[in-house]
PDB file of N, CA and C in Angstrom:
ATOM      1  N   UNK A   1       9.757  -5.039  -1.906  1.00  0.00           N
ATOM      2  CA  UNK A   1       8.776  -3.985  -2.057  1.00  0.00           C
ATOM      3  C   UNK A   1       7.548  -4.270  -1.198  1.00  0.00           C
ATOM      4  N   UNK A   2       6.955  -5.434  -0.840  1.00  0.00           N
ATOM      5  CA  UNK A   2       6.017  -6.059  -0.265  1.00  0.00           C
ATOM      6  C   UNK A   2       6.375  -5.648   1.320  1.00  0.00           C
ATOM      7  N   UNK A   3       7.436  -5.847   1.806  1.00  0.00           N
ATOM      8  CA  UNK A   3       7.458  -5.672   2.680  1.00  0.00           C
ATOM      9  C   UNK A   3       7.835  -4.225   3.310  1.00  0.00           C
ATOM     10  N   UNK A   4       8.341  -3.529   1.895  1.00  0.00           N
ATOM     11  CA  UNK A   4       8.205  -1.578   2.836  1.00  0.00           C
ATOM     12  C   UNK A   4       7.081  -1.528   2.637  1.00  0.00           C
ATOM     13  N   UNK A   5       5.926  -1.515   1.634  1.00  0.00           N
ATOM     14  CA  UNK A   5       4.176  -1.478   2.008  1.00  0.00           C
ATOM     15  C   UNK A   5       3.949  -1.773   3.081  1.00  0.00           C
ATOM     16  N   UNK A   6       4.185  -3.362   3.356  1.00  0.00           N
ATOM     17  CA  UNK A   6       3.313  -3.512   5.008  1.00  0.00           C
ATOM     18  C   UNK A   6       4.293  -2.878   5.899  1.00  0.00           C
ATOM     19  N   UNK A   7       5.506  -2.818   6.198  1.00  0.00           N
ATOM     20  CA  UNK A   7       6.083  -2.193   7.152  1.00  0.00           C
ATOM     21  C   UNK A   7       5.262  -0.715   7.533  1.00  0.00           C
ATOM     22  N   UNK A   8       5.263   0.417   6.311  1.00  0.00           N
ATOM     23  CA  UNK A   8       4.664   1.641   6.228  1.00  0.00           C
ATOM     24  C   UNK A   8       3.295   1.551   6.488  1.00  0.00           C
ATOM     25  N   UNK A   9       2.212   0.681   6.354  1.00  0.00           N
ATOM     26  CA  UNK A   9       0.683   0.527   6.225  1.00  0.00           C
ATOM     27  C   UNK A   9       0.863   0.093   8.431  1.00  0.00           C
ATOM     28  N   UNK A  10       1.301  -0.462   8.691  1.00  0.00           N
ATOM     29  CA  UNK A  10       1.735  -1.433   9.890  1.00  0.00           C
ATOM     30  C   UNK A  10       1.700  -0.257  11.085  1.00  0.00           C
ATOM     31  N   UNK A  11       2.484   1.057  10.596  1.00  0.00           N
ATOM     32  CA  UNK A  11       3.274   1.700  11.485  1.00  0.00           C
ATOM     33  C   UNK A  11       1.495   3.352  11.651  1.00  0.00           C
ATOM     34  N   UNK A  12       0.631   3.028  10.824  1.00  0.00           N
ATOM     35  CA  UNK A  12       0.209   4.022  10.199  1.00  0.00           C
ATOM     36  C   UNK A  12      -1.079   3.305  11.259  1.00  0.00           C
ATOM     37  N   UNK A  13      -1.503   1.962  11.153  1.00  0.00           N
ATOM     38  CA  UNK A  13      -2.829   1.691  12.045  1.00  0.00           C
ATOM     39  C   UNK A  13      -2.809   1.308  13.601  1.00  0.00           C
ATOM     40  N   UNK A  14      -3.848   0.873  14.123  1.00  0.00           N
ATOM     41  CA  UNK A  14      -4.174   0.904  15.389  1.00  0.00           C
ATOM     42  C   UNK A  14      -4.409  -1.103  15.476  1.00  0.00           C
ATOM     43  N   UNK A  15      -4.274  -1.849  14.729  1.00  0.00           N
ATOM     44  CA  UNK A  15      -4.270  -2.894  14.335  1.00  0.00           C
ATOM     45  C   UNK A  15      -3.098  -3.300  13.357  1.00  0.00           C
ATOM     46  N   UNK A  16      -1.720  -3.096  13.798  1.00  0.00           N
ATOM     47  CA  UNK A  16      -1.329  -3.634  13.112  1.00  0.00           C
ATOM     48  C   UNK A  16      -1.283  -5.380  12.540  1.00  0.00           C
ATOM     49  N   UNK A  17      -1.336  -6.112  13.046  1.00  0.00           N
ATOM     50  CA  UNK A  17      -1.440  -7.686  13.019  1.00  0.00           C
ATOM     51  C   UNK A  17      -2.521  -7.776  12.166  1.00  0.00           C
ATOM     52  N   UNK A  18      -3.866  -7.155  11.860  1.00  0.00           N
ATOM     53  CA  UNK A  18      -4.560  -7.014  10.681  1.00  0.00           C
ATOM     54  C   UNK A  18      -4.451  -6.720   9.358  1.00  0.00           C
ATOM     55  N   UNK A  19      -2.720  -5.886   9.282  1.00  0.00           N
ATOM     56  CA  UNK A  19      -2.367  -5.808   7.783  1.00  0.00           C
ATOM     57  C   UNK A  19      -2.342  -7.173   6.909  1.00  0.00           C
ATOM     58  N   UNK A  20      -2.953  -6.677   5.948  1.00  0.00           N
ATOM     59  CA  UNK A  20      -2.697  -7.881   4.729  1.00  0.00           C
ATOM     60  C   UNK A  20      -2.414  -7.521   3.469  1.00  0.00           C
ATOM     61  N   UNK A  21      -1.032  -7.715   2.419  1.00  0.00           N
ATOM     62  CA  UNK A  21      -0.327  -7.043   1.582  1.00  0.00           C
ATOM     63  C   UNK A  21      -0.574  -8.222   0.433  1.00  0.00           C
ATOM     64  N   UNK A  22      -1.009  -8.339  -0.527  1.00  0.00           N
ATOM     65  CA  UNK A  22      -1.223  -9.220  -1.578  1.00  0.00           C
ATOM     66  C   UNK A  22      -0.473  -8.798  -2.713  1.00  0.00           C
ATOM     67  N   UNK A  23       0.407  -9.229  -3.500  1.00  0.00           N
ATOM     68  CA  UNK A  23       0.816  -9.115  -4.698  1.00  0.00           C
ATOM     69  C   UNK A  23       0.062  -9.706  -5.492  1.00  0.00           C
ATOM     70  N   UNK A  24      -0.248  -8.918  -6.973  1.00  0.00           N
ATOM     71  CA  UNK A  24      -0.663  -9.451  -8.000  1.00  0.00           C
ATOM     72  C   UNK A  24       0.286  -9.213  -9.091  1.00  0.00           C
ATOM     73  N   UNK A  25       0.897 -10.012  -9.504  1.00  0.00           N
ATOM     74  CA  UNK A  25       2.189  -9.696 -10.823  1.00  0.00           C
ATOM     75  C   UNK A  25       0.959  -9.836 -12.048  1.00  0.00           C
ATOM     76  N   UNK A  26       1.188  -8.837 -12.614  1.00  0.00           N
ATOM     77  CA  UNK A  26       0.190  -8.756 -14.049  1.00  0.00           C
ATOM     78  C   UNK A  26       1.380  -8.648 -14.818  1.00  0.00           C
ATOM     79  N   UNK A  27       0.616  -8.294 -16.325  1.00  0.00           N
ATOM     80  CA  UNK A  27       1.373  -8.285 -17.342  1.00  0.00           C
ATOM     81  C   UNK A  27       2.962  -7.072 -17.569  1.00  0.00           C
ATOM     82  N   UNK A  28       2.017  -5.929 -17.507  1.00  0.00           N
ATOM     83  CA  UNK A  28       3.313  -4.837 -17.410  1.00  0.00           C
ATOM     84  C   UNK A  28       3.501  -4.146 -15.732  1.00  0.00           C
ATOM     85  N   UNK A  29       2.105  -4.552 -14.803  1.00  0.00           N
ATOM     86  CA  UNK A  29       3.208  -4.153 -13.655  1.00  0.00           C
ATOM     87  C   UNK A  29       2.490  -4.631 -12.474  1.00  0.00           C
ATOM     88  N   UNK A  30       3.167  -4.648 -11.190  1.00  0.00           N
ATOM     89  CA  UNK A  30       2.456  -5.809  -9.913  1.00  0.00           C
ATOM     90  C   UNK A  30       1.657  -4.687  -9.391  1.00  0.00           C
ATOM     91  N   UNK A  31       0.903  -5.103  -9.000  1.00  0.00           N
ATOM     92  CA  UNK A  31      -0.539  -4.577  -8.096  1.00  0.00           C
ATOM     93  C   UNK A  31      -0.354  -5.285  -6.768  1.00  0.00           C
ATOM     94  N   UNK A  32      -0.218  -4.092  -5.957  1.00  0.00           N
ATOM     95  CA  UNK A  32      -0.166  -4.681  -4.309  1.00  0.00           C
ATOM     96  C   UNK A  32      -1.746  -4.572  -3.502  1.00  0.00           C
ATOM     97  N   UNK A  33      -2.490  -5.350  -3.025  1.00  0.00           N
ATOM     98  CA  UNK A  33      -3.656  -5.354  -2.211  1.00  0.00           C
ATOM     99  C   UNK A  33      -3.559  -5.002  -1.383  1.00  0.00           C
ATOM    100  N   UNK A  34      -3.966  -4.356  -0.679  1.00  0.00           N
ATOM    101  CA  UNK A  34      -3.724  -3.580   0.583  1.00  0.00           C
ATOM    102  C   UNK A  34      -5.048  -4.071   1.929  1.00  0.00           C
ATOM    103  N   UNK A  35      -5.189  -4.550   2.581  1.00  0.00           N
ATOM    104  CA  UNK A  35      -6.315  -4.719   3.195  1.00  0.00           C
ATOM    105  C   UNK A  35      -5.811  -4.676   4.905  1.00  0.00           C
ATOM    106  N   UNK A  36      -6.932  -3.885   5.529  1.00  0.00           N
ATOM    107  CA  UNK A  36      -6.603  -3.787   7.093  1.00  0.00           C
ATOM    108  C   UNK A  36      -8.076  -4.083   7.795  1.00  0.00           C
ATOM    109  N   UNK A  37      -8.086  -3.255   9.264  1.00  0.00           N
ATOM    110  CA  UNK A  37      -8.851  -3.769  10.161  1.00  0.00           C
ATOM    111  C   UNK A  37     -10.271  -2.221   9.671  1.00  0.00           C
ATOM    112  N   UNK A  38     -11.355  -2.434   9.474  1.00  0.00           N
ATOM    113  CA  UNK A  38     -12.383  -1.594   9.249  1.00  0.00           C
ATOM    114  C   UNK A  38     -12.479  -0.497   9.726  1.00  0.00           C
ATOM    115  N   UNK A  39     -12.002  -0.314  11.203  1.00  0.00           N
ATOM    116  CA  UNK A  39     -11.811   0.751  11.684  1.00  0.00           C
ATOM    117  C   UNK A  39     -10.500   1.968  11.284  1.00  0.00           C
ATOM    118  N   UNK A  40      -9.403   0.913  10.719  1.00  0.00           N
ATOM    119  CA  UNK A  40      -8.051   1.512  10.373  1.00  0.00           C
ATOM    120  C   UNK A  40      -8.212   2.526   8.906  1.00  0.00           C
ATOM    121  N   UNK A  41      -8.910   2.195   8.336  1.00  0.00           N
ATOM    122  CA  UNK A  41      -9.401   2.354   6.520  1.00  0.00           C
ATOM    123  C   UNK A  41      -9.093   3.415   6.502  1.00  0.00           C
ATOM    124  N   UNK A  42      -9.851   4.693   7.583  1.00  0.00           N
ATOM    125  CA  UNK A  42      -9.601   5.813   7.219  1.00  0.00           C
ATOM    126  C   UNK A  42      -8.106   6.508   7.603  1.00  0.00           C
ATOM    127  N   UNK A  43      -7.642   5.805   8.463  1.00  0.00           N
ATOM    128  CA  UNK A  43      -6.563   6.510   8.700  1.00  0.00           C
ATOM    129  C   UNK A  43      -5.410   6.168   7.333  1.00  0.00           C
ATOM    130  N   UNK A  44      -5.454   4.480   7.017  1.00  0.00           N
ATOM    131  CA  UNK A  44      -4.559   4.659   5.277  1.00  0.00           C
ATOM    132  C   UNK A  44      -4.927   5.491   4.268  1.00  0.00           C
ATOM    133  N   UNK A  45      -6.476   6.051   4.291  1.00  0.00           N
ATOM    134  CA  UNK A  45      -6.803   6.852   3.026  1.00  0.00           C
ATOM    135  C   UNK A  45      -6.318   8.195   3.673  1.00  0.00           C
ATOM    136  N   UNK A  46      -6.664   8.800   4.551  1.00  0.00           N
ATOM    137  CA  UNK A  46      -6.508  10.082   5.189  1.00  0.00           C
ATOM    138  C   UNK A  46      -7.060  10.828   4.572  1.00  0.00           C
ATOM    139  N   UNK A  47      -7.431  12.113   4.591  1.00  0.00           N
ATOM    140  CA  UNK A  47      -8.163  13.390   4.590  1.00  0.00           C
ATOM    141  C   UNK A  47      -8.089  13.771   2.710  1.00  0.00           C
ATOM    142  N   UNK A  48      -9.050  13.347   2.124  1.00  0.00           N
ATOM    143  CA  UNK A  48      -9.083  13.442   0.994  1.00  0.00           C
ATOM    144  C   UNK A  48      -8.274  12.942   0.160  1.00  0.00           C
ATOM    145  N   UNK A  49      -7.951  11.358   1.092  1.00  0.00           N
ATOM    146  CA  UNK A  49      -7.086  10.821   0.210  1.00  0.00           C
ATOM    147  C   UNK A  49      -5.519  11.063   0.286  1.00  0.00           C
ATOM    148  N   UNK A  50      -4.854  11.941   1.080  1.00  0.00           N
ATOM    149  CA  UNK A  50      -3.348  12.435   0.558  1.00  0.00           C
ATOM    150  C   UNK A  50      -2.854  11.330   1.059  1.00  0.00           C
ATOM    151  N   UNK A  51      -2.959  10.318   2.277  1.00  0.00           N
ATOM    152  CA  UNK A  51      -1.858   9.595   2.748  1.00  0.00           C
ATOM    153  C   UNK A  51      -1.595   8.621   1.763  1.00  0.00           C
ATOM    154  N   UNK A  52      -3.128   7.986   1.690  1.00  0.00           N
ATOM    155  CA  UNK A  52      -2.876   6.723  -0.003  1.00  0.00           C
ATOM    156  C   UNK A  52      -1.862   7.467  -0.854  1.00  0.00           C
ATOM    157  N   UNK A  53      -2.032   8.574  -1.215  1.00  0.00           N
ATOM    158  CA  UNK A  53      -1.562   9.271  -2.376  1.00  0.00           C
ATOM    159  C   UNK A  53       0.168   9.280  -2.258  1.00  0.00           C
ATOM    160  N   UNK A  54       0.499   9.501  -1.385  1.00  0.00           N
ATOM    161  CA  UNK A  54       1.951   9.765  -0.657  1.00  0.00           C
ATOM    162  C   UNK A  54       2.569   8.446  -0.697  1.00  0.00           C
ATOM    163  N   UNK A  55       1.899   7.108  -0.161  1.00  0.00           N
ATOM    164  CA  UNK A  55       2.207   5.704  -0.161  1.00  0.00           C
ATOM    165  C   UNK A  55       2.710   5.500  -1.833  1.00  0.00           C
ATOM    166  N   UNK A  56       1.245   6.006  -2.779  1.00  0.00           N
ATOM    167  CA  UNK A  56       1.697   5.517  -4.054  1.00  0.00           C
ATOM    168  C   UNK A  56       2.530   6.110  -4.449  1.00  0.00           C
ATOM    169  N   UNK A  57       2.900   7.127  -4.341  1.00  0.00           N
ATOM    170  CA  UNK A  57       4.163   7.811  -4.368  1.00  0.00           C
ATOM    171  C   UNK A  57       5.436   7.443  -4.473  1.00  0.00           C
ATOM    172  N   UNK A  58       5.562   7.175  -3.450  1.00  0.00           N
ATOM    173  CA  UNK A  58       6.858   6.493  -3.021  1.00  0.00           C
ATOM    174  C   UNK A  58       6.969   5.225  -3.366  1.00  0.00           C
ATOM    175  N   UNK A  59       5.580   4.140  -3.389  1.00  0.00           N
ATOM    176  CA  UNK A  59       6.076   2.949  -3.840  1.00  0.00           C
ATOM    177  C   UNK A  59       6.752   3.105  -5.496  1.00  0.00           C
ATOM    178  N   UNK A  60       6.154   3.912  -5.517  1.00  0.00           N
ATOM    179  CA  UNK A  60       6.360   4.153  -7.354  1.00  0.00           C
ATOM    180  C   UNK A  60       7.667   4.652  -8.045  1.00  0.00           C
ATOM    181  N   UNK A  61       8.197   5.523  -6.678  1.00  0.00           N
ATOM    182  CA  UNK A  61       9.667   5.995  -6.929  1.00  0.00           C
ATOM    183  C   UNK A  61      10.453   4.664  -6.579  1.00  0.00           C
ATOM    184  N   UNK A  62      10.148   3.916  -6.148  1.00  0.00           N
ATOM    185  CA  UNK A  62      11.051   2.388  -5.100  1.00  0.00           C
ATOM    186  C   UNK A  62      11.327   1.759  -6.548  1.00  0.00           C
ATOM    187  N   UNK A  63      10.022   1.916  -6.913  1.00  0.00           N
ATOM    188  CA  UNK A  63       9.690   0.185  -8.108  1.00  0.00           C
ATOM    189  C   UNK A  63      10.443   1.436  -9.513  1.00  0.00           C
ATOM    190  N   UNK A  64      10.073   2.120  -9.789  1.00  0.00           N
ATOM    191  CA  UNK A  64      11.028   3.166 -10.870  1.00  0.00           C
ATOM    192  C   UNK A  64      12.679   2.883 -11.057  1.00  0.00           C
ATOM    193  N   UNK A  65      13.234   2.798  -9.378  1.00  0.00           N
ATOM    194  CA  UNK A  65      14.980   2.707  -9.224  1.00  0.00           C
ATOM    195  C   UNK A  65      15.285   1.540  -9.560  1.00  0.00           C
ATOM    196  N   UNK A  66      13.960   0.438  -9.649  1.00  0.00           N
ATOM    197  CA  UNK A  66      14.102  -0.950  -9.555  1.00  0.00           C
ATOM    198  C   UNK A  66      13.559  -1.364 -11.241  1.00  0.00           C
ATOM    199  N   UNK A  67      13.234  -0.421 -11.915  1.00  0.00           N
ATOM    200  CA  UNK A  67      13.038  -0.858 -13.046  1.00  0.00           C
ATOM    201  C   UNK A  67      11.525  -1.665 -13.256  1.00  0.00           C
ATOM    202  N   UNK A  68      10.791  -1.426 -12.401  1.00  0.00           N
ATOM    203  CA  UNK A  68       9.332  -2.118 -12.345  1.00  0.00           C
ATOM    204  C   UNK A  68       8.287  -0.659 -12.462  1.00  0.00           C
ATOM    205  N   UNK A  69       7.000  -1.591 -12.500  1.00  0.00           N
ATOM    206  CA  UNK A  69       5.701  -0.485 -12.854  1.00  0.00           C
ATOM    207  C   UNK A  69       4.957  -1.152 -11.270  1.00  0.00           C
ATOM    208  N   UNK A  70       4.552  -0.491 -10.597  1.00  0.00           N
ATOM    209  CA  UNK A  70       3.558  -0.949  -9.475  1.00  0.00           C
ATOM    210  C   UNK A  70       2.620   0.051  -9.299  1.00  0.00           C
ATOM    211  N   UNK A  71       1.685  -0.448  -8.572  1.00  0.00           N
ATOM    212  CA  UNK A  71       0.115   0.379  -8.048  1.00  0.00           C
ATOM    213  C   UNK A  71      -0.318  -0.530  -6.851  1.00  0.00           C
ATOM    214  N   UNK A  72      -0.536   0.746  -5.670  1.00  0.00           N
ATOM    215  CA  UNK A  72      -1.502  -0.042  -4.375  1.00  0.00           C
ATOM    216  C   UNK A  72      -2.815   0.206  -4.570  1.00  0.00           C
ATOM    217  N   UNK A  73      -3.043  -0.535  -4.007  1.00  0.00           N
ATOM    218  CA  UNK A  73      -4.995  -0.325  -4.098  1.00  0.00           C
ATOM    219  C   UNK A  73      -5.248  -1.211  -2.839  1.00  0.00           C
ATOM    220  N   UNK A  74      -6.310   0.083  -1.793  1.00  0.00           N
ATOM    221  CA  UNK A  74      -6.590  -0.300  -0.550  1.00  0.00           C
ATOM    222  C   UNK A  74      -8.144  -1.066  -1.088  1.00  0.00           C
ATOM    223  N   UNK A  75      -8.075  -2.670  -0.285  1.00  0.00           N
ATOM    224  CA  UNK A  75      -9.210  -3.318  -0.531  1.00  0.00           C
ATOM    225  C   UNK A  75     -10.167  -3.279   0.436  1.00  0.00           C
ATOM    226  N   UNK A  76     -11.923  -3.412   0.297  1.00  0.00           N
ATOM    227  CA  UNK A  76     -12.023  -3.309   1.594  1.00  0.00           C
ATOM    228  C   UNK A  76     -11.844  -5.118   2.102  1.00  0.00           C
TER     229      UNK A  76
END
């Protein structure tokens, strides 16, 4: 799962080699960190937010087939 995040976050900036994907395994579900290059920020959030929105999306349908709970959260 770690690695379709950064693959998808990777393909989306102008810095890729600046992606940085952190797992946090909590209690009922992993939290992925999301962190890039300052200039890239807006292009992962996109226009009121939809691209983040679309990412969590899909990670959420991935980790669902897989029987897990996940959430991204872009850091700065």
């Amino acid at each position: 799962m770690k690695e379709l995040l950064t693959y998808i976050v990777q393909n989306l900036v102008d810095h890729p080699d600046q992606v940085s994907v952190t797992e946090c395994p909590g209690a009922g579900e992993t939290v992925y960190e999301v962190r890039v290059a300052e200039g890239d920020m807006g292009k992962v959030i996109g226009r009121q937010g939809r691209i983040v929105k679309e990412i969590r999306i899909l990670m959420k349908a991935v980790a669902q087939r897989k029987g897990k709970k996940v959430s991204v959260d872009i850091v700065d």
